[in-house]
Every structure is written in C-alpha cells, then in structure tokens.
Protein backbone atom coordinates (compact mmCIF):
# COMPACT_ATOMS: atom_id res chain seq x y z
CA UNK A 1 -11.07 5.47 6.58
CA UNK A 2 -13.69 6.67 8.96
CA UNK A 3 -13.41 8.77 12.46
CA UNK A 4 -14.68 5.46 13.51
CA UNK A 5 -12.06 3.83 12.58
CA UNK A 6 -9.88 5.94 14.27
CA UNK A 7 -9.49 4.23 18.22
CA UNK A 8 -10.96 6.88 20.90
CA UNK A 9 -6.98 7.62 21.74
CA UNK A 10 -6.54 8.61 18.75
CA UNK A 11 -9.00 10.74 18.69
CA UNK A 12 -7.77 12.82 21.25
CA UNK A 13 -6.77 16.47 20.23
CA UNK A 14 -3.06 15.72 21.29
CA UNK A 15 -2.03 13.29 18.91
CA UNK A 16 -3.44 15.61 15.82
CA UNK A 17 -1.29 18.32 17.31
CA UNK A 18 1.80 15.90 17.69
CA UNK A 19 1.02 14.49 13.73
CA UNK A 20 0.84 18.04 12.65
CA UNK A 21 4.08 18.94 14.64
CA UNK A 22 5.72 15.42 12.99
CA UNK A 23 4.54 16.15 9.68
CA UNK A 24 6.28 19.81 9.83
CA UNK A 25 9.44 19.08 12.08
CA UNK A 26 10.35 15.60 11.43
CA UNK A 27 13.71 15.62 12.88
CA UNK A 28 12.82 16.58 16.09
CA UNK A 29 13.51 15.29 20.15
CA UNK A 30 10.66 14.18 21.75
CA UNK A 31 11.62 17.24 24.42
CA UNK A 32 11.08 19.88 21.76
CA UNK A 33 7.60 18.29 20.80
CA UNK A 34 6.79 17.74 24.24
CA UNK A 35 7.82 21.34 24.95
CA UNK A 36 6.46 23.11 21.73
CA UNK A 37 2.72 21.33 22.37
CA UNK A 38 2.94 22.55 26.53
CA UNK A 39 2.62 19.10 27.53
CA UNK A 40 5.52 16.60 29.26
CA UNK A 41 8.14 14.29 28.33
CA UNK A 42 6.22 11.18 29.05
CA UNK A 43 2.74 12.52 27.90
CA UNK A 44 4.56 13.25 23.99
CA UNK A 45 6.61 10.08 24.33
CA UNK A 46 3.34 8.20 25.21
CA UNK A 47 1.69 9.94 22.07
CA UNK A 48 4.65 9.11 19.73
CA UNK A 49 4.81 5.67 20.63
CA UNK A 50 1.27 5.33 20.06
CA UNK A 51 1.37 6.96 16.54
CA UNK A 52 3.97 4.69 16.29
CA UNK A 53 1.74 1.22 17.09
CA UNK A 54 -0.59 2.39 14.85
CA UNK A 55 1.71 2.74 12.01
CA UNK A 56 0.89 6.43 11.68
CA UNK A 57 4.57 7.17 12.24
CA UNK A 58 7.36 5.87 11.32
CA UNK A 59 10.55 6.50 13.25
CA UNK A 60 14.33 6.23 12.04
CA UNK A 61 17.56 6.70 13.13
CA UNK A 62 19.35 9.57 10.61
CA UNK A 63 22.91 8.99 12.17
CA UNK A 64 24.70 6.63 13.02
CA UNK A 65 24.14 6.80 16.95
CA UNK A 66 23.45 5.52 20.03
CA UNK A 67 21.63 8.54 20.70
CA UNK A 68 18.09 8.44 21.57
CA UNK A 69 17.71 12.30 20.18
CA UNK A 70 18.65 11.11 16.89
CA UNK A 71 15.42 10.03 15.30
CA UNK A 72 13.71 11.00 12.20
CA UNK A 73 10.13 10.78 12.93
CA UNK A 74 8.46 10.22 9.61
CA UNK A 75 4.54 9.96 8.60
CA UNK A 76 3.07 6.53 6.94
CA UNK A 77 0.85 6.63 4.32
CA UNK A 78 -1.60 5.96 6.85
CA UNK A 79 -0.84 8.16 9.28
CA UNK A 80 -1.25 11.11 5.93
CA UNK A 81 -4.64 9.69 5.83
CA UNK A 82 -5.18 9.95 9.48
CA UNK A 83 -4.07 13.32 9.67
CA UNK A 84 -6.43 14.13 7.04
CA UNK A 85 -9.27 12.48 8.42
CA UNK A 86 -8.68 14.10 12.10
CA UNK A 87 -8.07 17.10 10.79
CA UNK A 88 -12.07 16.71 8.82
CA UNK A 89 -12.96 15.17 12.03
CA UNK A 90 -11.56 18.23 13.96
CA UNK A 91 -13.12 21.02 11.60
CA UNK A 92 -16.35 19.64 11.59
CA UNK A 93 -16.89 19.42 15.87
CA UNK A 94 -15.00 22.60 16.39
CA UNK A 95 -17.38 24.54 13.81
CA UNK A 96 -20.53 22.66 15.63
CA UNK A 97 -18.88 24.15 18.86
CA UNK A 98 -18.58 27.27 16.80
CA UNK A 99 -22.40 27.53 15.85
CA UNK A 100 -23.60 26.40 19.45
CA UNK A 101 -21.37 29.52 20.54
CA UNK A 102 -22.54 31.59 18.00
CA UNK A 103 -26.21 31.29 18.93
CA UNK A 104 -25.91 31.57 23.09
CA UNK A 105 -24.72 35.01 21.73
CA UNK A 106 -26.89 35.90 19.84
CA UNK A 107 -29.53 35.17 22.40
CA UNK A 108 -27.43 36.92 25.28
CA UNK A 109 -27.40 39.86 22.91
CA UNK A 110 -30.83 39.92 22.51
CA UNK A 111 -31.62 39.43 26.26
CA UNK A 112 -29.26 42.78 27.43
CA UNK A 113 -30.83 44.64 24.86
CA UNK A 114 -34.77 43.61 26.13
CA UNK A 115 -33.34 44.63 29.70
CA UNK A 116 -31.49 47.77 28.71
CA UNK A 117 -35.19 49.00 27.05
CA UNK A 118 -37.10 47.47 29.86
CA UNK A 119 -34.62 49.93 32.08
C-alpha cells in the first residue's frame, strides 16, 4: 500500500496521532482521545469514525452495555499497515522539513557572522 493510496483525509497528521493513541490505549472514550490529542469531542469522533469506514479500526463493545463509553477500539490488519505506511510517510516529509530547516540556518549563521566581521 502506497501514501497514494491513502485518501488526502487520511493523510492528515490527526488521524496518525489518533491510530497511534488506538493502537496504545485501545479501551479508551472518545473524550480521553479527544482530550489527550488537544483537539474536541466531535473533531476525534469524526476521526474515529473515519478510521472506522476505512476499516483501519475496528470498534467493539467489551461489556455488556448500553453505554457508549464502553468500546474497545481495535486496529485491522489494515489499519497496522496504514499506521506503518503514515508513519514512513510522516518520517520522510518531516525530515525534508528537517533538512530545509537545517540549511536556512546554516545560511543565517553564515550571514550574522559576515555582518558581525563587516562591523
């Protein structure tokens, strides 16, 4: 499976995060994934239930209740592989961003020391 494959939502830093919190936590509320990522109820419902659609995540009931709370969030087979493959996905643009980075500083550095000798 490709990045490509992956749709743009998907793609999003979010639903890593949320697959990475699901893949540690899985019987967790939707409220403490919501409030462990810093993002709202809806916004980490809206993430879930798209994992969910794309058969990323699987989610159970582990009691026998009514109760919304009670779900076991599990990941798919798939949604191992998509972790894996946002996670390379992930790596690879952040270290891009990393070298881009890396380089206006070194060129910053190099301009404040021509001005300090130039003083």
């Amino acid at each position: 499976m490709s990045s490509r494959a992956i749709s743009d939502t998907t793609a999003e830093p979010l639903f890593l995060d949320v697959i990475r919190f699901i893949a540690a936590s899985p019987r967790v509320s939707q409220r403490k994934v919501a409030s462990s990522l810093g993002v709202s109820l809806g916004k980490a419902n809206y993430c879930i239930r798209a994992l969910i659609d794309k058969g990323f995540v699987k989610a159970e009931n582990y009691r026998s209740s009514t109760n919304k709370l009670s779900y076991l969030y599990l990941l798919t087979p798939s949604g191992i592989s998509a972790k894996a493959e946002l996670t390379r996905y992930f790596l690879t643009r952040k270290m891009s961003e990393y070298e881009v980075l890396r380089l206006e500083i070194e060129q910053l550095r190099k301009e404040v020391e021509t001005t300090v000798q130039d003083i």
